[in-house]
Protein backbone atom coordinates (compact mmCIF):
# COMPACT_ATOMS: atom_id res chain seq x y z
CA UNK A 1 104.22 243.46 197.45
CA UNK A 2 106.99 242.75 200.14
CA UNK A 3 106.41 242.49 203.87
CA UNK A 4 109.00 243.57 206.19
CA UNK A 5 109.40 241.08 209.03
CA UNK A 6 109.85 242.01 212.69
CA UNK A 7 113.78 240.83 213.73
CA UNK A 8 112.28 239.95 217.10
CA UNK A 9 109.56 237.22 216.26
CA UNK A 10 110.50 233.84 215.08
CA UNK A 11 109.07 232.64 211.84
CA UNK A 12 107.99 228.77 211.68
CA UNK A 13 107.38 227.19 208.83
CA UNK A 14 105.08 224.41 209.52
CA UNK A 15 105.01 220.99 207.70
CA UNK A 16 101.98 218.47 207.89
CA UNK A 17 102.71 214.82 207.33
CA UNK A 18 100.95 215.27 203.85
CA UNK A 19 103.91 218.12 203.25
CA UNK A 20 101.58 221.04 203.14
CA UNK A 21 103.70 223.80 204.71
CA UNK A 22 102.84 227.25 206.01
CA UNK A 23 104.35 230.19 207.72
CA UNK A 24 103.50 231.65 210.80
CA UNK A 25 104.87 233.67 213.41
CA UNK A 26 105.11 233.56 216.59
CA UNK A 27 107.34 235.77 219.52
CA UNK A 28 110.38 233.96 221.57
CA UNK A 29 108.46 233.62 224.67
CA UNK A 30 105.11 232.09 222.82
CA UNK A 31 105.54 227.88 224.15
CA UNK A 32 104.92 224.63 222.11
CA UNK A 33 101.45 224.57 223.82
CA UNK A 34 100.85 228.75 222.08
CA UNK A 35 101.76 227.48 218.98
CA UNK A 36 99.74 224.72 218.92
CA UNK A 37 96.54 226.62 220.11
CA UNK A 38 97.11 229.73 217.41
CA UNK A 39 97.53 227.00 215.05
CA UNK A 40 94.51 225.31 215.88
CA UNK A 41 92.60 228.82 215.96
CA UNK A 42 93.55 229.83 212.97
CA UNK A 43 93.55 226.76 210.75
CA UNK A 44 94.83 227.28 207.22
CA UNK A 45 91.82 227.03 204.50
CA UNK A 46 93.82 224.70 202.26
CA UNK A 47 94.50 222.38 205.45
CA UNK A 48 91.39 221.49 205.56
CA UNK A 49 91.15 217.63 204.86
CA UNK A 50 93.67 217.17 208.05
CA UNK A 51 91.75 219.10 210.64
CA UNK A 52 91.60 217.99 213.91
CA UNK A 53 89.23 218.01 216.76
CA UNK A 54 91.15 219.61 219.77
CA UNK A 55 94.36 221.66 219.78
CA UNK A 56 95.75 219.46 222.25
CA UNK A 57 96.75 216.68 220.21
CA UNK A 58 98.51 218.97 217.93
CA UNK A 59 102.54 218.12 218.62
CA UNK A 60 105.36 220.13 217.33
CA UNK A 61 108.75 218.17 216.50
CA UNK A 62 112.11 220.14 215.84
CA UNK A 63 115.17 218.27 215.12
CA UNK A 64 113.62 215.39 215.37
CA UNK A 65 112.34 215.47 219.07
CA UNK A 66 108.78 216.03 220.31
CA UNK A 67 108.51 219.52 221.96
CA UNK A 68 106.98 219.62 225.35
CA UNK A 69 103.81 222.29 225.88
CA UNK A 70 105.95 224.17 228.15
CA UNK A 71 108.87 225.06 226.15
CA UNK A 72 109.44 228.33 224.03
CA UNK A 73 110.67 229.05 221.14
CA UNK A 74 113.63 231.19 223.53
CA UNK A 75 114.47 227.86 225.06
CA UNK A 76 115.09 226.71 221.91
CA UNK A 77 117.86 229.09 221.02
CA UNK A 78 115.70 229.93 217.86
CA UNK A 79 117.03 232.84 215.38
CA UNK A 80 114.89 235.72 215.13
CA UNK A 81 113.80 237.10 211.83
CA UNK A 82 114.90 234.04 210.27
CA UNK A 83 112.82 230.95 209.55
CA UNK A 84 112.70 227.90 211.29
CA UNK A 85 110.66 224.55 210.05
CA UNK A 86 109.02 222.17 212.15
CA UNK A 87 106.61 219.33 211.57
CA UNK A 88 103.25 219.60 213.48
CA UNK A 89 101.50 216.29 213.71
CA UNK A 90 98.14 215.02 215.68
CA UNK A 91 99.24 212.60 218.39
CA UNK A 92 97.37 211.98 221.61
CA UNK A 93 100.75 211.98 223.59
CA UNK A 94 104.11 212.41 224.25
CA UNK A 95 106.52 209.62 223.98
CA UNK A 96 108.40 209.20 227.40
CA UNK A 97 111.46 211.46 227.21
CA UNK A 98 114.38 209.76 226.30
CA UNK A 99 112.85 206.21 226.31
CA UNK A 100 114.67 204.86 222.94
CA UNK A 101 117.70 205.71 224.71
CA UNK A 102 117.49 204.41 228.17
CA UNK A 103 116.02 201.34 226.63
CA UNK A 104 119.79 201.03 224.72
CA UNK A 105 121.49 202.25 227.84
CA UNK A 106 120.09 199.23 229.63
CA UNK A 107 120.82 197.09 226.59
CA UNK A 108 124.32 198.12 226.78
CA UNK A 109 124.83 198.35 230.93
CA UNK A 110 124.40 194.34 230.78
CA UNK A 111 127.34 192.47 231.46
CA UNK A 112 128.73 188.32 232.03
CA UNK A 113 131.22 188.04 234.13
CA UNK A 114 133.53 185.36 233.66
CA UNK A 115 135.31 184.02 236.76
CA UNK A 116 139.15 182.47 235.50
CA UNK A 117 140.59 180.12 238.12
């Protein structure tokens, strides 16, 4: 049996941190915050040992970068008809955007001066 997919809607395939994938799909304008709440409502039965309590702990990460609530899957440029992975983990929150790398920036913005007379 074959399933024709829809070339508008963007198929995620979605990896736990034990590595247990599945599919789902999802339209361009659906946000990190849709995802996470269809995922949550519709919980896979063979996910069942990492359920968790709320759907707003569940975080999405693409490219390596946490995906704020607010942004779609349009934002993110993704192709339709074609799949996409992402990891969806259980975190309370966000880590401050870009805080690795304006901790570095500040590393690297340090100077010594030395005065030659």
């Amino acid at each position: 049996m074959t399933s024709q997919r829809d070339p508008e809607t963007v198929n995620l395939r979605l990896i736990l941190v034990s590595g247990k994938t599945k599919d789902f799909t999802f339209c361009p304008n659906d946000s990190a915050t849709d995802i996470a709440k269809h995922v949550y409502d519709n919980w896979p039965m063979d996910w069942e040992e990492e359920q968790v309590s709320s759907p707003s702990i569940l975080r999405l990460i693409y490219q390596g970068r946490f995906l704020h609530g607010n942004v779609t899957l349009g934002a993110l440029k993704l192709p339709p008809g074609r799949t996409t992975v992402m990891h969806l983990v259980a975190r309370e929150t966000l880590p401050e955007p870009n805080s690795h790398g304006q901790r570095n920036r500040e590393k690297t913005t340090e100077s010594s001066c030395c005065l030659l007379l």
